[in-house]
N, C-alpha and C. Protein backbone atom coordinates (compact mmCIF):
# COMPACT_ATOMS: atom_id res chain seq x y z
N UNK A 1 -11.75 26.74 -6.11
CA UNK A 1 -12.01 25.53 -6.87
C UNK A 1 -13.41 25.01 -6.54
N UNK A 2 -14.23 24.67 -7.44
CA UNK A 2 -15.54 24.41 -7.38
C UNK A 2 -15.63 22.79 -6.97
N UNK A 3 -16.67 22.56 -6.16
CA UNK A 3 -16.71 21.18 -5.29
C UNK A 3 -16.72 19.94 -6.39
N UNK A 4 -17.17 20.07 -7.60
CA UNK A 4 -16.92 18.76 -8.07
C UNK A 4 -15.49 18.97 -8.46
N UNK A 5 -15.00 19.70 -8.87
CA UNK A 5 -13.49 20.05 -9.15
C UNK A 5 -12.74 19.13 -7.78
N UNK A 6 -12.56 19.23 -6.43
CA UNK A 6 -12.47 18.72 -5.48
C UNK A 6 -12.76 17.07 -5.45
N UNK A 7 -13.82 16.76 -5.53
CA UNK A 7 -14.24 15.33 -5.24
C UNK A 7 -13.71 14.60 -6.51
N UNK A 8 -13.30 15.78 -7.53
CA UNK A 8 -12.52 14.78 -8.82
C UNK A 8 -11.21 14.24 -8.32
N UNK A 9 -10.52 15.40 -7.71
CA UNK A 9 -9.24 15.06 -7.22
C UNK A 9 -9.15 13.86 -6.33
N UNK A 10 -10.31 13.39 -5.47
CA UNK A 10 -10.35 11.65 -5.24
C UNK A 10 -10.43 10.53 -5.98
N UNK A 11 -10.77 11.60 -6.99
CA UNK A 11 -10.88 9.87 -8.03
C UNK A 11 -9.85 9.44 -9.06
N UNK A 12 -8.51 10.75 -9.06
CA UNK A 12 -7.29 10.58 -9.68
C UNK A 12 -6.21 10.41 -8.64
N UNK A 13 -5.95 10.28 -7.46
CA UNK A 13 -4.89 10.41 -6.58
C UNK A 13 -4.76 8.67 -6.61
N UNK A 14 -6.26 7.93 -6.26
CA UNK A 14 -5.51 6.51 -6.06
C UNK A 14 -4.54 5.85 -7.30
N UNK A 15 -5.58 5.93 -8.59
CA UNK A 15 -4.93 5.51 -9.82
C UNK A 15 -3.56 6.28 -10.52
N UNK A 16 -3.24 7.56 -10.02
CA UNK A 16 -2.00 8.02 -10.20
C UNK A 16 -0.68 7.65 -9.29
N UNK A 17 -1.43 7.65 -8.07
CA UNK A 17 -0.57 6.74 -7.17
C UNK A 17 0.08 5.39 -7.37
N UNK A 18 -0.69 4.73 -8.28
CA UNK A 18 -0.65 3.18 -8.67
C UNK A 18 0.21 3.01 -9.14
N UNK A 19 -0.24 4.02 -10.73
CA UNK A 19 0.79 3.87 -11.91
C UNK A 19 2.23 4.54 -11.65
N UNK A 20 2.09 4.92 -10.86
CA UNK A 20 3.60 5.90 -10.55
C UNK A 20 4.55 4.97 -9.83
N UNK A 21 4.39 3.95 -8.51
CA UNK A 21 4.74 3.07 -7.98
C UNK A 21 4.77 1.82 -9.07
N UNK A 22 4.15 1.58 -9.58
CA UNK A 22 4.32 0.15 -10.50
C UNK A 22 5.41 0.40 -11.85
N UNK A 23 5.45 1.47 -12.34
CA UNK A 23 6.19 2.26 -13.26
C UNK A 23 7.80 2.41 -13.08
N UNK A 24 8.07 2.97 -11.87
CA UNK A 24 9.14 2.77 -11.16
C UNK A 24 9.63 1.95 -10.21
N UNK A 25 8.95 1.01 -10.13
CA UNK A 25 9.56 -0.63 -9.15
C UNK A 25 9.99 -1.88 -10.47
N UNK A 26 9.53 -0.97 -11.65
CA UNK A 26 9.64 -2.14 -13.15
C UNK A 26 10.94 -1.64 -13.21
N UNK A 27 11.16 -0.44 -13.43
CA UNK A 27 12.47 -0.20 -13.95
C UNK A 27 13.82 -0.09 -13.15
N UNK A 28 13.45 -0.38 -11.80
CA UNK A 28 14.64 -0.47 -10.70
C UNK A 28 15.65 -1.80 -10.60
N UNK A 29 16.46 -1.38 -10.86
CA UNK A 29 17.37 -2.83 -10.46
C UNK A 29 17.41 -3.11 -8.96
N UNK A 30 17.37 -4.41 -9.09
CA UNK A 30 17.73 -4.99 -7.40
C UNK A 30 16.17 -4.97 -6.72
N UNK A 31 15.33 -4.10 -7.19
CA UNK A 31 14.36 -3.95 -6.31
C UNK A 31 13.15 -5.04 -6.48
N UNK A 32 12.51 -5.76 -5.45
CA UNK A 32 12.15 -6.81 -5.95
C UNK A 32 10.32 -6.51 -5.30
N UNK A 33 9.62 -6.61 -6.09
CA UNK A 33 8.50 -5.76 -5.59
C UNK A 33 7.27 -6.57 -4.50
N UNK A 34 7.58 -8.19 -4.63
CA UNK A 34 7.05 -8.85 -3.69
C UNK A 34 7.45 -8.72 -2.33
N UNK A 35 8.96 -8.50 -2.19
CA UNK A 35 9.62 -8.09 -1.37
C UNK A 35 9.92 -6.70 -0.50
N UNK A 36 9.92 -6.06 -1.37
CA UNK A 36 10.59 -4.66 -1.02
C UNK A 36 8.78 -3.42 -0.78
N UNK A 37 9.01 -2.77 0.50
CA UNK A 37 7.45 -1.75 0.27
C UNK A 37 7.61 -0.81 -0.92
N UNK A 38 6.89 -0.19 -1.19
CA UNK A 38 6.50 0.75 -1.75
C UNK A 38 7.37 2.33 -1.46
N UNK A 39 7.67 2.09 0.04
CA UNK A 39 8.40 3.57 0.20
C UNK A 39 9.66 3.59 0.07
N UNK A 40 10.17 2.23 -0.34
CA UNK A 40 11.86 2.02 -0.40
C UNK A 40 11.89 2.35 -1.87
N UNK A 41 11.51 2.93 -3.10
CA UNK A 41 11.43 3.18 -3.78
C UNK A 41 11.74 5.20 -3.76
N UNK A 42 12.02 5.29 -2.59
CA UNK A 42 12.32 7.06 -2.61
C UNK A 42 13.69 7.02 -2.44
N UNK A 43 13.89 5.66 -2.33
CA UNK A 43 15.38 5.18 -1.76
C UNK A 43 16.31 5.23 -3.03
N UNK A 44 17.73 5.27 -3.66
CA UNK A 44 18.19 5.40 -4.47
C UNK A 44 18.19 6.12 -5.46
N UNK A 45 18.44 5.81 -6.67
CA UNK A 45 18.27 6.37 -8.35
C UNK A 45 17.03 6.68 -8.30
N UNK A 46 16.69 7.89 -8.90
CA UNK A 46 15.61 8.73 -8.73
C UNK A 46 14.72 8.53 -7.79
N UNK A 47 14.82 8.17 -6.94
CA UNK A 47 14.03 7.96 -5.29
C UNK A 47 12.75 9.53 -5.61
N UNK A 48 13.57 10.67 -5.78
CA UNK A 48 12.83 11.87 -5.50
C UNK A 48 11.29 11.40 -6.55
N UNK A 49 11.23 10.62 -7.77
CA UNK A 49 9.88 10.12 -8.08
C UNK A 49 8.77 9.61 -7.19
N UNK A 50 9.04 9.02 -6.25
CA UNK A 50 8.24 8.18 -5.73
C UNK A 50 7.77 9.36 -4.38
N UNK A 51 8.70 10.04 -4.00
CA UNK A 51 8.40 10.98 -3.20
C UNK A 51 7.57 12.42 -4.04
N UNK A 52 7.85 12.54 -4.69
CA UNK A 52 7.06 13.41 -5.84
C UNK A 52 5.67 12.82 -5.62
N UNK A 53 5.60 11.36 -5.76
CA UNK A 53 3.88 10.48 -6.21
C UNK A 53 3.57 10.92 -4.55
N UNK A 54 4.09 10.56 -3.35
CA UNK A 54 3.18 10.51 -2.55
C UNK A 54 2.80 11.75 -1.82
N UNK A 55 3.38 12.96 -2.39
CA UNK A 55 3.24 14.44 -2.09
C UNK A 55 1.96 14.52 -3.11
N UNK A 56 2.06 14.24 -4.69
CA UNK A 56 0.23 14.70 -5.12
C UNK A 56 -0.56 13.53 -4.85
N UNK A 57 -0.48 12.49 -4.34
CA UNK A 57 -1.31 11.78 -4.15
C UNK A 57 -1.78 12.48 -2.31
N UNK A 58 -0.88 12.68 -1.69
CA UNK A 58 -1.42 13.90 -0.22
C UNK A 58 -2.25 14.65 -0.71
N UNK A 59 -1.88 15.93 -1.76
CA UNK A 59 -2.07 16.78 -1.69
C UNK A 59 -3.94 16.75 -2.62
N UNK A 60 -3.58 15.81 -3.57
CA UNK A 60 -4.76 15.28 -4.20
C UNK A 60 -6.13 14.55 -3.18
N UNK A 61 -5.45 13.86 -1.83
CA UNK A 61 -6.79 13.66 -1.16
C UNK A 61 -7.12 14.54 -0.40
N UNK A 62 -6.58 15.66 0.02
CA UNK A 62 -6.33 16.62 0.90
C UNK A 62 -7.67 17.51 0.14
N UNK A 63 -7.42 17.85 -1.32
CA UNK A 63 -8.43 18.26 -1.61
C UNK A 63 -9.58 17.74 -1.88
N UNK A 64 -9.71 16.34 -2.07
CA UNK A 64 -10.87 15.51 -1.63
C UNK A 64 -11.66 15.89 -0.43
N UNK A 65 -10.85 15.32 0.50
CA UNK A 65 -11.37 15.76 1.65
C UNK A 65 -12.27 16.78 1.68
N UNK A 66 -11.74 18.27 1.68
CA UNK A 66 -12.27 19.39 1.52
C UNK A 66 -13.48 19.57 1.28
N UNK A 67 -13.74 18.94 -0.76
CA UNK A 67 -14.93 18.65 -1.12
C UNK A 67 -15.91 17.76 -0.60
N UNK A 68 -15.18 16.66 -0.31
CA UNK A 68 -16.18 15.51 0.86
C UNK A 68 -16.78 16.45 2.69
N UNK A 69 -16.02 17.13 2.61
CA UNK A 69 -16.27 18.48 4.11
C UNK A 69 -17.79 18.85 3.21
N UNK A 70 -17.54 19.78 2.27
CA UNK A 70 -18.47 20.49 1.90
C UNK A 70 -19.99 19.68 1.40
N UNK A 71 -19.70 18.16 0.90
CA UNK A 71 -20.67 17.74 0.17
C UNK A 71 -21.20 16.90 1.43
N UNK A 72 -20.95 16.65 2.37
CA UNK A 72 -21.37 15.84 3.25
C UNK A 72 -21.18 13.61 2.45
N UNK A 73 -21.75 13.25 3.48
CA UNK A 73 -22.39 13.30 4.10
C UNK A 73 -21.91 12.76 5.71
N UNK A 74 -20.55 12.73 5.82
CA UNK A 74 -20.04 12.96 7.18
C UNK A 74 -18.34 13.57 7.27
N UNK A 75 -18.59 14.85 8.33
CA UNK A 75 -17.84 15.35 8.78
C UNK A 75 -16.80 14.66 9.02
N UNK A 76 -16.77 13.79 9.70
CA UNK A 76 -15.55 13.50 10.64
C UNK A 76 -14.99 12.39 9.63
N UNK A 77 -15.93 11.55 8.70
CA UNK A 77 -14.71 11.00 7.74
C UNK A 77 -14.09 11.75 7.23
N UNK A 78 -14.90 13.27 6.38
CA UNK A 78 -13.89 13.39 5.48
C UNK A 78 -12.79 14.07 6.51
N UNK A 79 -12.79 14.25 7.53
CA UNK A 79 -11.50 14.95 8.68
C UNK A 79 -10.41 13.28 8.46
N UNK A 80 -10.85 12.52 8.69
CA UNK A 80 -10.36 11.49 8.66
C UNK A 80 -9.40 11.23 7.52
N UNK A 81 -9.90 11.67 6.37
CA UNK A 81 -9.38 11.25 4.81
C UNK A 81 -8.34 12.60 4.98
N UNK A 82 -8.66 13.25 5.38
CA UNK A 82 -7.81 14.83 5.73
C UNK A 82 -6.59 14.24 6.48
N UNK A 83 -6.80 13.54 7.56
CA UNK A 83 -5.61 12.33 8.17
C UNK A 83 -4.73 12.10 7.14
N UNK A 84 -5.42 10.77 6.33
CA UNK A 84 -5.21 10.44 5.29
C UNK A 84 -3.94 11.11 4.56
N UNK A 85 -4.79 12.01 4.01
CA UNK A 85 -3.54 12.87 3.12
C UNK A 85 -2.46 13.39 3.53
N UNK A 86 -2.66 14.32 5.33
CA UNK A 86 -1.47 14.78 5.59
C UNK A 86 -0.62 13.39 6.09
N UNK A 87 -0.95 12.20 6.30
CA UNK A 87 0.44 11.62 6.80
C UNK A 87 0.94 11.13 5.40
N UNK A 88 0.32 10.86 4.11
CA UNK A 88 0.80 11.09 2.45
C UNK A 88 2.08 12.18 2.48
N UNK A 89 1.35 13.31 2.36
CA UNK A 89 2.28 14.45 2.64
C UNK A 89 3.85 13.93 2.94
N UNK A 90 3.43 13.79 4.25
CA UNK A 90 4.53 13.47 5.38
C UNK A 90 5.21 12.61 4.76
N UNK A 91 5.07 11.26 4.32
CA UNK A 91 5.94 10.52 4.00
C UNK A 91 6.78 10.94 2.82
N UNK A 92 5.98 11.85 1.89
CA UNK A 92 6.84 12.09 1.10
C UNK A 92 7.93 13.38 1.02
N UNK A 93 7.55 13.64 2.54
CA UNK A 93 8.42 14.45 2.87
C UNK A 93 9.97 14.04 3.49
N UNK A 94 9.68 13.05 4.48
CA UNK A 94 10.48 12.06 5.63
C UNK A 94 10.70 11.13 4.99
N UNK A 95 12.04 10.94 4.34
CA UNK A 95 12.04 9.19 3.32
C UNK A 95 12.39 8.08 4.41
N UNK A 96 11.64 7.00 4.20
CA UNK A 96 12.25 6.09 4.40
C UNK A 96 13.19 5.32 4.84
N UNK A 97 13.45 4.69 6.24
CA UNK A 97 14.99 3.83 6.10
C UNK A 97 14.76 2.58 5.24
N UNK A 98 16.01 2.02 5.07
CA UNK A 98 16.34 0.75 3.85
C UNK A 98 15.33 -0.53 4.89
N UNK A 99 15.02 -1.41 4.21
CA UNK A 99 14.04 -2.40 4.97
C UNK A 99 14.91 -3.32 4.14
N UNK A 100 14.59 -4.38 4.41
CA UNK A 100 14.57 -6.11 3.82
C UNK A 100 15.87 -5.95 2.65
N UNK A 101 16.81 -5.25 2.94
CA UNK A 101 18.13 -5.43 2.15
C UNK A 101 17.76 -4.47 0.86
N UNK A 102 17.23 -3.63 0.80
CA UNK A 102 16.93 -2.44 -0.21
C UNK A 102 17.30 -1.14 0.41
N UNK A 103 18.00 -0.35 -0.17
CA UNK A 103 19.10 -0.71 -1.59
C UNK A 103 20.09 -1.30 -0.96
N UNK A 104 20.36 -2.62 -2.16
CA UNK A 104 21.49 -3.23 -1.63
C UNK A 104 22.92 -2.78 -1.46
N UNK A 105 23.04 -3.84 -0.15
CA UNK A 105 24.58 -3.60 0.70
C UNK A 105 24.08 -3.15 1.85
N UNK A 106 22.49 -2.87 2.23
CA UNK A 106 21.71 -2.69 3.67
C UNK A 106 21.41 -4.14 4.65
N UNK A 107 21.43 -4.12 5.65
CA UNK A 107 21.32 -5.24 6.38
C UNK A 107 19.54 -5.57 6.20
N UNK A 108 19.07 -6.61 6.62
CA UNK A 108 17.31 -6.96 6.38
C UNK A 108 17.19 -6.38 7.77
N UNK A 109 17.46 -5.31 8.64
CA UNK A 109 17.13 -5.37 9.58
C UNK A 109 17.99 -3.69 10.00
N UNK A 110 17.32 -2.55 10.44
CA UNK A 110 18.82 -1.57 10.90
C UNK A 110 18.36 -1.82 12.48
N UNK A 111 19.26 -1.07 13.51
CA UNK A 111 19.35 -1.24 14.75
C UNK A 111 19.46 -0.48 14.88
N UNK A 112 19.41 0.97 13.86
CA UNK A 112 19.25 2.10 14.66
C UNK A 112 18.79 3.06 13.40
N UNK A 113 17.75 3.66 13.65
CA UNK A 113 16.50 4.40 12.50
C UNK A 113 17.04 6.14 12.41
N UNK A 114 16.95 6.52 11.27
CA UNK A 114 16.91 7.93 11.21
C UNK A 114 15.98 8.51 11.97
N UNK A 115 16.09 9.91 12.15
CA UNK A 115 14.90 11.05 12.69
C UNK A 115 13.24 10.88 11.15
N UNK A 116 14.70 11.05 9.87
CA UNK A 116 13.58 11.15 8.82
C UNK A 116 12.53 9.41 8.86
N UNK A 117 13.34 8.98 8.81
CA UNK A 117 12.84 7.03 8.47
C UNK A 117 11.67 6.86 9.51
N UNK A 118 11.61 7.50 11.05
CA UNK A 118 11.03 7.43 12.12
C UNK A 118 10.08 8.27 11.62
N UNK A 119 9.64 9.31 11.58
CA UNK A 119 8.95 10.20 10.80
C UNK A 119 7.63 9.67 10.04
N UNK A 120 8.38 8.90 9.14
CA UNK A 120 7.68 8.39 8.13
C UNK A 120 6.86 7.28 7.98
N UNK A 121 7.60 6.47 9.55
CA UNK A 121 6.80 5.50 10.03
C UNK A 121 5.83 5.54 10.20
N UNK A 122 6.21 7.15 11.55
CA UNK A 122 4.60 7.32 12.34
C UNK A 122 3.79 8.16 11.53
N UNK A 123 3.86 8.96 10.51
CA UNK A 123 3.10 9.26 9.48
C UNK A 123 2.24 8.60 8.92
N UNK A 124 2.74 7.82 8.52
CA UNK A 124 2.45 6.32 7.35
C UNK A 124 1.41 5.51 8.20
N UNK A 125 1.85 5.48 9.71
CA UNK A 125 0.70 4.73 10.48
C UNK A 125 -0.48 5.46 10.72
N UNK A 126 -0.56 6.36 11.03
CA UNK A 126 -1.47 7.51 11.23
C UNK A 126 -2.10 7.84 10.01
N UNK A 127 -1.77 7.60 8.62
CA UNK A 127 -2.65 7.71 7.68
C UNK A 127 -3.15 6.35 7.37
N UNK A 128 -2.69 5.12 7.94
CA UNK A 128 -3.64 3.62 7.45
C UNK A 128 -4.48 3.58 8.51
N UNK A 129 -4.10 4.18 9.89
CA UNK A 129 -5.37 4.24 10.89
C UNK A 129 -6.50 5.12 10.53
N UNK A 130 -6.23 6.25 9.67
CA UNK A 130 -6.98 7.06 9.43
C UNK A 130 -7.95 6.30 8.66
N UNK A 131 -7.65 5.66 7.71
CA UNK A 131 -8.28 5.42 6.18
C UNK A 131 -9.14 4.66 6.79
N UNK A 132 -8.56 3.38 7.62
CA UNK A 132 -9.28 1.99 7.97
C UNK A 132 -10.44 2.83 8.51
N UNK A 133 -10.43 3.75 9.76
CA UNK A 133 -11.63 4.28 10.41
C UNK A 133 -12.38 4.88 9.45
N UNK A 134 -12.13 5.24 8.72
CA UNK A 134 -12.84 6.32 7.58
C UNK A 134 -14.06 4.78 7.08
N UNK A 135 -13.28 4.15 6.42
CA UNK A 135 -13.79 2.88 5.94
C UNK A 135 -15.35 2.81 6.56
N UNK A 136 -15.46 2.29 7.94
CA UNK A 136 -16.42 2.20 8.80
C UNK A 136 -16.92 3.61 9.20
N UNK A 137 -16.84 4.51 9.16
CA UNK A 137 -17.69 5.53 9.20
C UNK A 137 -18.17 6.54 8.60
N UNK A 138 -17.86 5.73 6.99
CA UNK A 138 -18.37 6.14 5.86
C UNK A 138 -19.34 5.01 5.24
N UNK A 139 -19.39 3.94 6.31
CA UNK A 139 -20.38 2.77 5.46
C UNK A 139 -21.87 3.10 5.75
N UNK A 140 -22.59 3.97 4.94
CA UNK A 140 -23.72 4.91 5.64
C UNK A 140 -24.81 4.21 5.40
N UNK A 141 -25.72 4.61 6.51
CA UNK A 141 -26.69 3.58 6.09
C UNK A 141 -27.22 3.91 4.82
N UNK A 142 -28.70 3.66 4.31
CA UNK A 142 -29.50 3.79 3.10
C UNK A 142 -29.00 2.60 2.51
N UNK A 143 -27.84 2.47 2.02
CA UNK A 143 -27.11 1.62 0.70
C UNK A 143 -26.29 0.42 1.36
N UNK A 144 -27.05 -0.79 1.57
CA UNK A 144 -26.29 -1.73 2.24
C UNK A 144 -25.19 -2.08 1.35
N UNK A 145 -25.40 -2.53 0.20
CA UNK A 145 -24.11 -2.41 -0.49
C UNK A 145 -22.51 -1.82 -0.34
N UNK A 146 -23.09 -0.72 0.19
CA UNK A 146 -22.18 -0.03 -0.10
C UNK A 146 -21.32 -0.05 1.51
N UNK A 147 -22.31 -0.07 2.36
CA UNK A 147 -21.68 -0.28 3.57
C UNK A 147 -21.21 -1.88 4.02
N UNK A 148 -21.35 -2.99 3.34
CA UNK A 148 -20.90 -3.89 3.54
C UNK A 148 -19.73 -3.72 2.99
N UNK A 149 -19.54 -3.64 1.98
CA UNK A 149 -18.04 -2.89 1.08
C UNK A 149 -17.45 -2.36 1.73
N UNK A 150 -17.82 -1.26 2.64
CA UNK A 150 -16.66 -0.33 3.08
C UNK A 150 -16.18 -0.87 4.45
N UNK A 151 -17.28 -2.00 5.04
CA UNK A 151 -17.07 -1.94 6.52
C UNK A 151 -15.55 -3.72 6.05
N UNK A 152 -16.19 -4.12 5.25
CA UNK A 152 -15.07 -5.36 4.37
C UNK A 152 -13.59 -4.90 3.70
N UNK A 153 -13.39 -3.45 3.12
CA UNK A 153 -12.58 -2.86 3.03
C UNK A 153 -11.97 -2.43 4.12
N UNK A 154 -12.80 -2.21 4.94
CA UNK A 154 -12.00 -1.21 6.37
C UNK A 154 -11.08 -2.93 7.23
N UNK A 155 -11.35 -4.35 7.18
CA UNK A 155 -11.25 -5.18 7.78
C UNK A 155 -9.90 -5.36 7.26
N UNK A 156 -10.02 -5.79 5.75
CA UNK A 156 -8.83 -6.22 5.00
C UNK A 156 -7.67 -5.16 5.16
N UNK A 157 -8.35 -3.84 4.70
CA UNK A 157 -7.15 -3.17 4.73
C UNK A 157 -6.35 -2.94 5.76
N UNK A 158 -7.14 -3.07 6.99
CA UNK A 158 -6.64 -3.10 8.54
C UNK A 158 -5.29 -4.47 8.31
N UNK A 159 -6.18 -5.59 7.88
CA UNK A 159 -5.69 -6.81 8.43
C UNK A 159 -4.01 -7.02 7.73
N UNK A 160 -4.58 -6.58 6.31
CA UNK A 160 -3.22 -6.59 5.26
C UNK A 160 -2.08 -5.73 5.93
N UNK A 161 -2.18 -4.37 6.41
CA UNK A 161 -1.32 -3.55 6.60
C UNK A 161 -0.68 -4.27 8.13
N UNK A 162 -1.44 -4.41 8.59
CA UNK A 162 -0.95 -5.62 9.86
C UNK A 162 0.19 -6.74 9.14
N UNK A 163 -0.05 -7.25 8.68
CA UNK A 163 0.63 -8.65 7.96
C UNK A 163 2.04 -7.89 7.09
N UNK A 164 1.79 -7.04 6.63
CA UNK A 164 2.76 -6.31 5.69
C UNK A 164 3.76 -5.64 6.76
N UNK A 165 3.58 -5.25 7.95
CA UNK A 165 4.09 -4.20 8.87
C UNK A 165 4.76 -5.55 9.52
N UNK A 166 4.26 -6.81 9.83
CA UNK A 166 5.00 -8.19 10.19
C UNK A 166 5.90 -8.10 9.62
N UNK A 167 6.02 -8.55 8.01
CA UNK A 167 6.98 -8.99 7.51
C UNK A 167 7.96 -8.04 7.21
N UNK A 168 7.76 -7.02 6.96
CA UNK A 168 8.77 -6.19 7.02
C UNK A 168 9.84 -5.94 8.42
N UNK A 169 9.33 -5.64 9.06
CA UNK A 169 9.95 -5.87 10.75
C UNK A 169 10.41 -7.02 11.59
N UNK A 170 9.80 -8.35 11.35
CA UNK A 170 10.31 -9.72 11.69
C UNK A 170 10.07 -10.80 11.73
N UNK A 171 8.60 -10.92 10.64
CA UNK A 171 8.36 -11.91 10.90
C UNK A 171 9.32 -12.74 9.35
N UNK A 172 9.91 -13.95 9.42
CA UNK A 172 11.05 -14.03 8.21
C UNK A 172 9.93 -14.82 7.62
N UNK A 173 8.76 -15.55 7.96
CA UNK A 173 8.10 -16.15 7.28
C UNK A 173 7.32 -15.52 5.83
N UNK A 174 7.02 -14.40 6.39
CA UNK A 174 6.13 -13.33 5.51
C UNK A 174 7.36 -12.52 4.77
N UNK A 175 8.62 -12.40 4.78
CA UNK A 175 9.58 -11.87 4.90
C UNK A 175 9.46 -11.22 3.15
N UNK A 176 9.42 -12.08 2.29
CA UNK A 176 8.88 -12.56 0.85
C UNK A 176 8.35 -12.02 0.36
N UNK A 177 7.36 -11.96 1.28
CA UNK A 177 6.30 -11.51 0.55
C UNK A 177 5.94 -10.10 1.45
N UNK A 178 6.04 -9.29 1.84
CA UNK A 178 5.96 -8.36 2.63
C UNK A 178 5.60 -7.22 1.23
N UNK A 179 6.18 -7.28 0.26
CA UNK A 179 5.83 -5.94 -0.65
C UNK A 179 4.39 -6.66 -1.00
N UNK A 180 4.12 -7.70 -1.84
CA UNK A 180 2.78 -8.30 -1.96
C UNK A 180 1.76 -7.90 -1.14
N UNK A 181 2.33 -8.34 0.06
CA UNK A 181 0.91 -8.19 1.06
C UNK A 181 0.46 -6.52 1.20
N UNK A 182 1.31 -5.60 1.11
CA UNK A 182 1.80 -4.29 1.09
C UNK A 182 0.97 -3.45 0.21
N UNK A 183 1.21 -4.32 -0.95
CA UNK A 183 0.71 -3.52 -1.88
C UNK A 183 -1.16 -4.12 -3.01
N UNK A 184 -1.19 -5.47 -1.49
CA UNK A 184 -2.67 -6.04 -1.80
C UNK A 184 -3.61 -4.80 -1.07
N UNK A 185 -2.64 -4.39 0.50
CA UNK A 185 -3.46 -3.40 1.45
C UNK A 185 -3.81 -1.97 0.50
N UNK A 186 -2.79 -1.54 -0.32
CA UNK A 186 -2.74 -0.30 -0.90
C UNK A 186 -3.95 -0.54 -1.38
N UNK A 187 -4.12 -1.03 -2.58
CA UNK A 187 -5.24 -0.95 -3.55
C UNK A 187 -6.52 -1.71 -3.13
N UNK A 188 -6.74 -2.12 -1.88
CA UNK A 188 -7.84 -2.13 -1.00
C UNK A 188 -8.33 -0.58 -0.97
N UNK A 189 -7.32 -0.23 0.03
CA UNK A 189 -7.68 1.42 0.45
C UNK A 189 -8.05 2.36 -0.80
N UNK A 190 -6.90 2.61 -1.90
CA UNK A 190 -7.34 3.49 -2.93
C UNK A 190 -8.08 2.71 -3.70
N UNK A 191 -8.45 1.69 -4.03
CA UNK A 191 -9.87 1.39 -4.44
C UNK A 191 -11.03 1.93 -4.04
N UNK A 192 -11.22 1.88 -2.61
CA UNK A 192 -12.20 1.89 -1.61
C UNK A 192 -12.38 3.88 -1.83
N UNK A 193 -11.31 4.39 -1.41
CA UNK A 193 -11.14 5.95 -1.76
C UNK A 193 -11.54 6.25 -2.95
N UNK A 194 -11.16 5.54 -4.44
CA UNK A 194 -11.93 6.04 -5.72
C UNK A 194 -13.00 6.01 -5.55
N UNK A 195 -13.70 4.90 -5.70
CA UNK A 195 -15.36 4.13 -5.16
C UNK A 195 -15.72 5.54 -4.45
N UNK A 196 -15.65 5.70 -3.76
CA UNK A 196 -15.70 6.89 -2.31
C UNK A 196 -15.96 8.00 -3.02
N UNK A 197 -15.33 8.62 -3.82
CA UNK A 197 -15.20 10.24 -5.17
C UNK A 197 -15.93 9.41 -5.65
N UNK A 198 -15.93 8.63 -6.50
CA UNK A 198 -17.26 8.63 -7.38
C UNK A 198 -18.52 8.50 -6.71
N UNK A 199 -18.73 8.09 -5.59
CA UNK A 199 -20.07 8.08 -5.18
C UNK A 199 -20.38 9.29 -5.01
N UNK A 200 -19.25 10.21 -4.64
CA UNK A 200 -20.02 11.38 -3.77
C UNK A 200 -19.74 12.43 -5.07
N UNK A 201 -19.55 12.09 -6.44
CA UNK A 201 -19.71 12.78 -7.22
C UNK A 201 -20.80 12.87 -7.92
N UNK A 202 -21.39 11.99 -7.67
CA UNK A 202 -22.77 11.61 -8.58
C UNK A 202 -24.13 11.77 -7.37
N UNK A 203 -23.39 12.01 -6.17
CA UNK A 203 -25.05 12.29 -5.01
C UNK A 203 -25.44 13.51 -5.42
């Protein structure tokens, strides 16, 4: 596959990712999307969709990456975005336990986690640590623009996934709003990742 072929595949994984999650949290009963994350959606009636989205959205930055390896202009992000994708992968490999009473008849709380649900945790964390660092060591110099952006993306998206990882786990205040905050962090990051393919499609 030829390198812009590659760096395209960054600039369709965030926005396919989007529409695939927003598509199927409309048509779910019970599921309430301010509330509920994004990965409790692999959970139930056609669950295997949402796990489908975050296997090509992996496999789609995975080959980003690659092309970002080859086009420069730093190694170790695009290893980073390579992070990125395989803990994607992963989650859509390892589903999910039930969070905040999804699917209902689940407690807002379990006391004791699957092998898979655990999995997917530490996956899932290991690809928002990935991204956030990527953020900041992709804010290159030459283009202040562009590095104020990414080093402001790398903050929020840090800060959101913090606040979202609260409310889901205990804090009851944020409790509410835990898919919101969840899914403000998402489209920080795959914003920041499109932005990212298109720049390095046009250097």
């Amino acid at each position: 596959m030829g390198n812009q072929a590659l760096l395209a595949c960054g600039v369709a994984a965030g926005p396919l990712f989007t529409a695939a999650y927003l598509l199927v949290g409309a048509g779910r009963r019970d599921y309430r999307s301010l509330r509920h994350p994004v990965s409790s959606l692999a959970l139930g009636p056609a669950g295997w969709v949402q796990s489908v989205s975050f296997l090509c959205a992996g496999l789609l930055s995975l080959a980003f990456s690659a092309g970002l390896w080859r086009a420069g202009p730093s190694r170790r992000g695009a290893l980073l975005i390579g992070v990125w994708a395989v803990g994607l992968v992963g989650a859509g490999i390892f589903r999910t336990d039930p969070v905040r009473g999804y699917p209902p008849g689940t407690p807002d709380r379990l006391e004791r986690h699957t092998i898979a649900g655990t999995l997917h945790d530490l996956l899932s964390l290991l690809a928002f640590l990935a991204l956030a660092v990527a953020c900041f060591l992709l804010a290159l110099p030459g283009s202040p623009g562009w590095a104020v952006y990414s080093i402001a993306s790398g903050v929020l998206f840090a800060t959101t996934m913090v606040l979202a990882g609260a409310a889901f786990d205990q804090s009851q205040r944020l409790a509410d709003l835990g898919g919101l905050i969840q899914r403000t962090a998402i489209t920080i990051g795959w914003t920041w990742l499109t932005l990212l393919a298109i720049r390095a499609l046009h250097t």
